[in-house]
C-alpha atoms as a PDB file:
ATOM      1  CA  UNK A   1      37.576  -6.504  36.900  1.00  0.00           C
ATOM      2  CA  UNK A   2      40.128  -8.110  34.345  1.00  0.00           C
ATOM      3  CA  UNK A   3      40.482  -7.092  30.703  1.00  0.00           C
ATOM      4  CA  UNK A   4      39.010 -10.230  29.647  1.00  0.00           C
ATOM      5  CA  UNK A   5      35.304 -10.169  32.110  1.00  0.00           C
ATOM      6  CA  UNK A   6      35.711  -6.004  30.750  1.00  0.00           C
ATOM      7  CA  UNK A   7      35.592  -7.217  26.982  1.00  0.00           C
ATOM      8  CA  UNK A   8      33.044  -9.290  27.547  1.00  0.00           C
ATOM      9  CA  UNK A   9      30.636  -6.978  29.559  1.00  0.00           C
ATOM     10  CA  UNK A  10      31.626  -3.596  26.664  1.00  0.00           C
ATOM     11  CA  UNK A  11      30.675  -6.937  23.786  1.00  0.00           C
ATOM     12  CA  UNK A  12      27.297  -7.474  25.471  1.00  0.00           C
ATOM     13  CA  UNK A  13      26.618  -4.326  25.535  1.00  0.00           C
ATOM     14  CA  UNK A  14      26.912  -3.361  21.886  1.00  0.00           C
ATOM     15  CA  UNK A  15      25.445  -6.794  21.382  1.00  0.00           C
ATOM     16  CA  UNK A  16      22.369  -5.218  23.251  1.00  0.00           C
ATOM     17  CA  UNK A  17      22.633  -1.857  21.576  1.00  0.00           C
ATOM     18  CA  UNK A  18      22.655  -3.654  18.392  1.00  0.00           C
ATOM     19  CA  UNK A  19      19.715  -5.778  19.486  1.00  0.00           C
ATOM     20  CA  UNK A  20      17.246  -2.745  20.705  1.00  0.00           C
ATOM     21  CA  UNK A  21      18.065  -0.973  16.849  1.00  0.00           C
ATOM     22  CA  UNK A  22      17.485  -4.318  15.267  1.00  0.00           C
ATOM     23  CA  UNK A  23      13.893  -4.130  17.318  1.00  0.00           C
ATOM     24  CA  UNK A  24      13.161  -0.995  16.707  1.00  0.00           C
ATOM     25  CA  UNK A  25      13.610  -1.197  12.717  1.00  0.00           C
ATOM     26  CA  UNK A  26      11.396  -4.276  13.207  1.00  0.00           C
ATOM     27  CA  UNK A  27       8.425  -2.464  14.655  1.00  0.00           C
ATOM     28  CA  UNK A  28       9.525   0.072  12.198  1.00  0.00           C
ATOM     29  CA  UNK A  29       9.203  -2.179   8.973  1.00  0.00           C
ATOM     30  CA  UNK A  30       6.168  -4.125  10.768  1.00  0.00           C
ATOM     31  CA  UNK A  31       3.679  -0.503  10.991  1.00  0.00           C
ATOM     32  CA  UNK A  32       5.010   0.618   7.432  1.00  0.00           C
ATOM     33  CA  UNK A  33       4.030  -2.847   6.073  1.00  0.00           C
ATOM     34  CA  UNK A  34       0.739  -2.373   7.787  1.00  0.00           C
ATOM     35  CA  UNK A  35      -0.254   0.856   6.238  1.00  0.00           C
ATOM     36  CA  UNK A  36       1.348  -0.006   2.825  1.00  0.00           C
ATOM     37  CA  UNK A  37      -1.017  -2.895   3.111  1.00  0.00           C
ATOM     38  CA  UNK A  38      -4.185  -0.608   4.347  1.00  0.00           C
ATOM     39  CA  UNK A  39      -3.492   1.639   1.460  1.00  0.00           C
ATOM     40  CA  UNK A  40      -3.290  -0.962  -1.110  1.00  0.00           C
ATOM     41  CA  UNK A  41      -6.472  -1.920   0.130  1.00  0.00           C
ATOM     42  CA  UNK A  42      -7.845   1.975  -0.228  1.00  0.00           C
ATOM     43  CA  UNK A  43      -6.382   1.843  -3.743  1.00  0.00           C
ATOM     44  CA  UNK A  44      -7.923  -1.269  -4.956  1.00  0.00           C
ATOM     45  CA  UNK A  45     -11.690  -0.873  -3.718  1.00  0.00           C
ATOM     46  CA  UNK A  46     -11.062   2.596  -5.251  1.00  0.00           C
ATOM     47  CA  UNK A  47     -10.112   1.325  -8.769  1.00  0.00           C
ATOM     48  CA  UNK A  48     -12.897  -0.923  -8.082  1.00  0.00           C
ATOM     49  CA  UNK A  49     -15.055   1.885  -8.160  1.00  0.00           C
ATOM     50  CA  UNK A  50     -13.424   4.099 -10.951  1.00  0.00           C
ATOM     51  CA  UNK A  51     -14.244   0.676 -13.239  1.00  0.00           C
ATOM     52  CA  UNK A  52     -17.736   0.721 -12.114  1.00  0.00           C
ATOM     53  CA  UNK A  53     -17.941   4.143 -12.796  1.00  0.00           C
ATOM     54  CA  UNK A  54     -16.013   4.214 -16.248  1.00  0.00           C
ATOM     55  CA  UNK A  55     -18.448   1.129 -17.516  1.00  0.00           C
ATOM     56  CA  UNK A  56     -21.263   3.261 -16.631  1.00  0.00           C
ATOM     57  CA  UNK A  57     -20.187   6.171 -18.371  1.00  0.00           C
ATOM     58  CA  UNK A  58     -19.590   4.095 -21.464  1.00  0.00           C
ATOM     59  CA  UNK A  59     -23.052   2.578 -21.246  1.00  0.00           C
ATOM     60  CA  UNK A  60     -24.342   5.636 -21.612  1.00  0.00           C
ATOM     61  CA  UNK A  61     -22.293   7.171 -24.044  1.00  0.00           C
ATOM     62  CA  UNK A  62     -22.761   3.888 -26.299  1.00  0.00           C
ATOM     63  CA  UNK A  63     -26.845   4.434 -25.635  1.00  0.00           C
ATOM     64  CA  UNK A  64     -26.115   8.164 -26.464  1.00  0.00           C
ATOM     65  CA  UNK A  65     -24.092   7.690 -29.720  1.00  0.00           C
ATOM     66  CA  UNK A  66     -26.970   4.544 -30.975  1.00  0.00           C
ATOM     67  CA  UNK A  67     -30.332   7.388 -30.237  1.00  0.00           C
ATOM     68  CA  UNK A  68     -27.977   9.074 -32.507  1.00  0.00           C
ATOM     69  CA  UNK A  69     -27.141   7.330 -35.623  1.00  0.00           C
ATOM     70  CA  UNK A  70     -31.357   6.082 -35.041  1.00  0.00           C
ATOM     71  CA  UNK A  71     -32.276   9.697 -35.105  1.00  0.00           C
ATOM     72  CA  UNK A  72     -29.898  10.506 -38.063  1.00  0.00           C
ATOM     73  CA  UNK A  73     -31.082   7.360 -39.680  1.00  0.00           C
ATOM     74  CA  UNK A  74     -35.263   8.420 -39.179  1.00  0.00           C
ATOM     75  CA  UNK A  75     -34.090  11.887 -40.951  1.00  0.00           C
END
């Protein structure tokens, strides 16, 4: 084998070395982008229902607070 057919073969190589890490931080990046995007999804329904639940709560407190000022009102 001559220098030249050696470079080549040692340049492929790395080339392929290079190639399986450039694949491998793909899949990498690919199944962290999939559960960043299944826990944004976790986060948002749940702020969905912290809204729903915080609304609530001040419906009630805002019925609460107008029985009050009626009963203080009827006294």
């Amino acid at each position: 084998m001559t220098d030249p057919e050696r470079n080549q073969l040692l340049e492929l190589r790395d080339l392929e070395v290079k190639l399986d890490q450039l694949i491998a931080q793909y899949t990498a990046t690919k199944n962290e982008n999939y559960s960043l995007k299944t826990k944004q999804d976790e986060l948002v329904k749940e702020k969905a229902h912290l809204l729903e639940k915080t609304t609530l709560a001040r419906t009630r407190v805002e019925a609460m607070i107008a029985r009050l000022k009626a009963m203080e009102q009827g006294s």
